[in-house]
C-alpha atoms as a PDB file:
ATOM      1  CA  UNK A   1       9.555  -9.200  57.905  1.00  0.00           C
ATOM      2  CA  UNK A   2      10.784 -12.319  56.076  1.00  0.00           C
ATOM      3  CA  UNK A   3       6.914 -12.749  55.081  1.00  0.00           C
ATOM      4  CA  UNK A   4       6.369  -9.678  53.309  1.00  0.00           C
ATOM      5  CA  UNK A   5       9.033 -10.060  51.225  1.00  0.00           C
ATOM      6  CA  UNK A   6       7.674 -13.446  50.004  1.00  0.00           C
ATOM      7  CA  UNK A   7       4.359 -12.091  48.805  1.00  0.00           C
ATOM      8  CA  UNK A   8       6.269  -8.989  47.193  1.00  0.00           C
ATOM      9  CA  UNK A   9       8.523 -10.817  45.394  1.00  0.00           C
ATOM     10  CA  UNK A  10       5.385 -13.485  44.176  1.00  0.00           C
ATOM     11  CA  UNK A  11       3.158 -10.228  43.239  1.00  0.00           C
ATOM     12  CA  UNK A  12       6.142  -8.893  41.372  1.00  0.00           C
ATOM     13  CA  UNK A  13       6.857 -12.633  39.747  1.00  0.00           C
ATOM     14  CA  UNK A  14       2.721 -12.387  38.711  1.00  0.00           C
ATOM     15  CA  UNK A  15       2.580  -9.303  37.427  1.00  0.00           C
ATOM     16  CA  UNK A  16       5.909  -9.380  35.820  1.00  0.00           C
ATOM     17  CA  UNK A  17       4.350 -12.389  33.505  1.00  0.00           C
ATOM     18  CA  UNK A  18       1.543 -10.955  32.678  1.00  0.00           C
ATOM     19  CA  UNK A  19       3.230  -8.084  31.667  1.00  0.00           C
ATOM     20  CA  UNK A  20       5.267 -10.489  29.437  1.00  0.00           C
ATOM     21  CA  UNK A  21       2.191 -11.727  27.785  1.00  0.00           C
ATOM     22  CA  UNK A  22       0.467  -8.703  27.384  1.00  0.00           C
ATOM     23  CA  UNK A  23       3.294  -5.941  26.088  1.00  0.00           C
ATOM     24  CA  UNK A  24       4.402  -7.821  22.815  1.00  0.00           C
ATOM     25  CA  UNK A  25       0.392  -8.022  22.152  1.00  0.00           C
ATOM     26  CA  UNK A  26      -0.751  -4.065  22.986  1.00  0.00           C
ATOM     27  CA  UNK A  27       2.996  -3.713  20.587  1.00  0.00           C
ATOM     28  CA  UNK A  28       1.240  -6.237  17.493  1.00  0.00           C
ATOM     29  CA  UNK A  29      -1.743  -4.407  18.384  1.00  0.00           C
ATOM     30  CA  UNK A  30      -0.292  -0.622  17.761  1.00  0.00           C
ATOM     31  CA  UNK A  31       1.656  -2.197  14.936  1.00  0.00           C
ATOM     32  CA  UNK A  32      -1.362  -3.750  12.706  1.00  0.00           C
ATOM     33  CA  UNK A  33      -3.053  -0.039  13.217  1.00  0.00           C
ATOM     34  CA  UNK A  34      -0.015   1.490  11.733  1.00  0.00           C
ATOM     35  CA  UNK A  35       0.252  -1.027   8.641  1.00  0.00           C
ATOM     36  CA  UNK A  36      -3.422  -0.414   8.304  1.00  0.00           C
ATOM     37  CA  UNK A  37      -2.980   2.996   7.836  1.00  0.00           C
ATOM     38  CA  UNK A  38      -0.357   2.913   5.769  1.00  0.00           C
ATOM     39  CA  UNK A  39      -1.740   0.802   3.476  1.00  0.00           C
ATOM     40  CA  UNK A  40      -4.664   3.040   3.062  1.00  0.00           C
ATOM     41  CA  UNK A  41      -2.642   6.314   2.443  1.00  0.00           C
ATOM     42  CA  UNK A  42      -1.049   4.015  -0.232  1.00  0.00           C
ATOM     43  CA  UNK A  43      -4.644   2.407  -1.435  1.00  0.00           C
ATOM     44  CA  UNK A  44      -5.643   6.498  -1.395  1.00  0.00           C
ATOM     45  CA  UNK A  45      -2.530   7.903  -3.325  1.00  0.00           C
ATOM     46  CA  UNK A  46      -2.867   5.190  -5.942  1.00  0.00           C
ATOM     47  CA  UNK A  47      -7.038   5.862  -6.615  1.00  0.00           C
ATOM     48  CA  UNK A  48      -5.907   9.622  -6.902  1.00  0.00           C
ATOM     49  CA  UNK A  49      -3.443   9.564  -9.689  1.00  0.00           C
ATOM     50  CA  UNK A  50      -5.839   7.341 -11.132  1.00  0.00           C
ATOM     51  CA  UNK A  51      -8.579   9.171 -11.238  1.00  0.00           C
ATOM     52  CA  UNK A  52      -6.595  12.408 -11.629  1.00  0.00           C
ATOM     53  CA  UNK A  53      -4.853  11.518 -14.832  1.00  0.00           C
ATOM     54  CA  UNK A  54      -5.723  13.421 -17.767  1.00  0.00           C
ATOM     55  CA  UNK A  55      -6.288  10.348 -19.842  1.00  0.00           C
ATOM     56  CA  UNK A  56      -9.153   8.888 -17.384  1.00  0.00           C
ATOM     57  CA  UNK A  57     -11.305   6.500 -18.676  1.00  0.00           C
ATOM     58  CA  UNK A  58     -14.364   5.173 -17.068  1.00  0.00           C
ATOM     59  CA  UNK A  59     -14.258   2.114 -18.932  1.00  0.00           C
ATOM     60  CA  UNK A  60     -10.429   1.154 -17.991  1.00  0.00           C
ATOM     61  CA  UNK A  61     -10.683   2.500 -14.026  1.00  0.00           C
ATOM     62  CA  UNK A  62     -13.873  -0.012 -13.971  1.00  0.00           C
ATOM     63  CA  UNK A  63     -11.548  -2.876 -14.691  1.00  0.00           C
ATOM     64  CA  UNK A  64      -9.072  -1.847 -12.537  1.00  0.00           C
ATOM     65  CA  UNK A  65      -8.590  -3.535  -8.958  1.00  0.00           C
ATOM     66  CA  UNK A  66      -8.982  -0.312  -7.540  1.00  0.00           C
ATOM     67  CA  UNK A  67     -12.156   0.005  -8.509  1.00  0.00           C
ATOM     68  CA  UNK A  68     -13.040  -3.182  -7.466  1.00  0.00           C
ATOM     69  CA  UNK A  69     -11.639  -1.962  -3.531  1.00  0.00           C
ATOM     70  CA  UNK A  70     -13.275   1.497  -3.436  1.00  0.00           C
ATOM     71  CA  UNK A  71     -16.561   0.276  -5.048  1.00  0.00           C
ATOM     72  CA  UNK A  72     -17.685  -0.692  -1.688  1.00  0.00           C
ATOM     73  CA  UNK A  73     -17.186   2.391  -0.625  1.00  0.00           C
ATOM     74  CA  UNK A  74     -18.706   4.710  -3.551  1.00  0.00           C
ATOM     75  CA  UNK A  75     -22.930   5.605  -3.741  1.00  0.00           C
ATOM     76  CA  UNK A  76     -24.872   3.548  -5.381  1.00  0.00           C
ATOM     77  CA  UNK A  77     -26.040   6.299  -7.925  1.00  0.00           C
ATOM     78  CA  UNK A  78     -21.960   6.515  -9.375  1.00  0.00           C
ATOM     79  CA  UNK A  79     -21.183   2.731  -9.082  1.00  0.00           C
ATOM     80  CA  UNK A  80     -24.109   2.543 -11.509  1.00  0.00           C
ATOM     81  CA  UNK A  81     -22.969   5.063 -13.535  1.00  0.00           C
ATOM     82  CA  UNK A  82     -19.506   3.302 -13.657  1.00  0.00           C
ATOM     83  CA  UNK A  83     -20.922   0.372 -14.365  1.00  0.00           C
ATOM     84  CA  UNK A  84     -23.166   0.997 -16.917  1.00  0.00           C
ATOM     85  CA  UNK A  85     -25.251  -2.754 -16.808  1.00  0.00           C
ATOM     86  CA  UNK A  86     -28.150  -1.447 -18.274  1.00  0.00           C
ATOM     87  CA  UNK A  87     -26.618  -1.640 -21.612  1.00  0.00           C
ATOM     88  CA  UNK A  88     -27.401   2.265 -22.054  1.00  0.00           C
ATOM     89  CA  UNK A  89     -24.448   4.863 -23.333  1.00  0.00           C
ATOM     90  CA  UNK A  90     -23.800   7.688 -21.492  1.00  0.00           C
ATOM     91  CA  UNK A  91     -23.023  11.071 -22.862  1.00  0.00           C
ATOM     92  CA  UNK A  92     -21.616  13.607 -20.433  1.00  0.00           C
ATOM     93  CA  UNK A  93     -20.582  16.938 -21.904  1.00  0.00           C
ATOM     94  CA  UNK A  94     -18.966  18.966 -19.831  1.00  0.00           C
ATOM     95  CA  UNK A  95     -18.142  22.891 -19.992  1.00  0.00           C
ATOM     96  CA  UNK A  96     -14.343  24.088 -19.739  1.00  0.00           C
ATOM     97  CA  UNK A  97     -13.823  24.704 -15.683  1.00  0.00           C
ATOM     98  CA  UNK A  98     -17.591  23.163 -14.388  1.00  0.00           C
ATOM     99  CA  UNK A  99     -16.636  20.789 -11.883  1.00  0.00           C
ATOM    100  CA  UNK A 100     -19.319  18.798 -12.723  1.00  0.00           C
ATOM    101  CA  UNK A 101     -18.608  14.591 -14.137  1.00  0.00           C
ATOM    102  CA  UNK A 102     -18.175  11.581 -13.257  1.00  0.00           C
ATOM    103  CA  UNK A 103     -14.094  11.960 -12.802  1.00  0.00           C
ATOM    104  CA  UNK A 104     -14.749  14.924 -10.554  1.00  0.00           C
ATOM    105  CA  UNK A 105     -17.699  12.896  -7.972  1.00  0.00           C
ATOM    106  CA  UNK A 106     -15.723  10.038  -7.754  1.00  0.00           C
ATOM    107  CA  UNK A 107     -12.534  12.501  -6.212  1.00  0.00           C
ATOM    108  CA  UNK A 108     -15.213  13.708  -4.177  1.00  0.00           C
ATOM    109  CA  UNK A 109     -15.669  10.131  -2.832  1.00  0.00           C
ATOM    110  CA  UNK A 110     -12.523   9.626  -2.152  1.00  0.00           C
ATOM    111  CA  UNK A 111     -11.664  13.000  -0.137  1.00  0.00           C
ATOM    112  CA  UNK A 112     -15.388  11.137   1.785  1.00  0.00           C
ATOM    113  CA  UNK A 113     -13.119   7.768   2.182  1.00  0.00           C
ATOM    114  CA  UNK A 114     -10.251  10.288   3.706  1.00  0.00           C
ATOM    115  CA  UNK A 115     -11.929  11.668   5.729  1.00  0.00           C
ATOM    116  CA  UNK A 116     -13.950   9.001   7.449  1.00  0.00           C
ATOM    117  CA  UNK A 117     -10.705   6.888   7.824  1.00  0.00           C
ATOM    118  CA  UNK A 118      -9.033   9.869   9.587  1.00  0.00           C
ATOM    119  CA  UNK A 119      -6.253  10.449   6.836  1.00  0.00           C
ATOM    120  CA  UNK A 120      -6.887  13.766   6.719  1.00  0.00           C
END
């Protein structure tokens, strides 16, 4: 009798410290997901009123930080376009309610960046 409650009371001292160890990590763990995500809602939110503003400018959102986070994440054929280094202007005319433009691909992009980080 006296034996059993030995080992039960050393398995309950083991796994009681390796639930101490582990706990506050699977916590961090949950925790560094959540700041993660927030910070990405936050990185999101900021690109869109960017971008959205009536006064966009390709030149000014290319010097922009944000641009320099989400160009990693854009297609080659608009970070080139954004970037102009060929020395060539670009001329886009666009007609009154085409969704067509730079301003409207690179919204697509992000809603692409939304969705593959599960924001959405």
């Amino acid at each position: 009798m006296m034996k059993i409650d030995i080992w039960t009371a050393i398995i309950a001292g083991i796994f009681g410290i390796i639930t101490g160890y582990f706990v506050p990590f699977a916590k961090w763990q949950v925790e560094k997901l959540k700041l993660r995500r927030n910070e990405r809602i936050v990185f999101i939110r900021q690109l869109r009123e960017l971008i959205s503003s009536v006064e966009f400018s390709t030149q000014e959102f290319k010097d922009t930080t944000l641009y320099s986070r989400f160009r990693k994440h854009l297609p080659d054929k608009i970070t080139e376009r954004i970037d102009c280094k060929d020395g060539r202007i670009r001329l886009e005319i666009h007609l009154a309610g085409s969704r067509a433009g730079l301003q409207n691909e690179i919204l697509d992009q992000l809603c692409i960046l939304e969705e593959k980080w599960k924001l959405i």
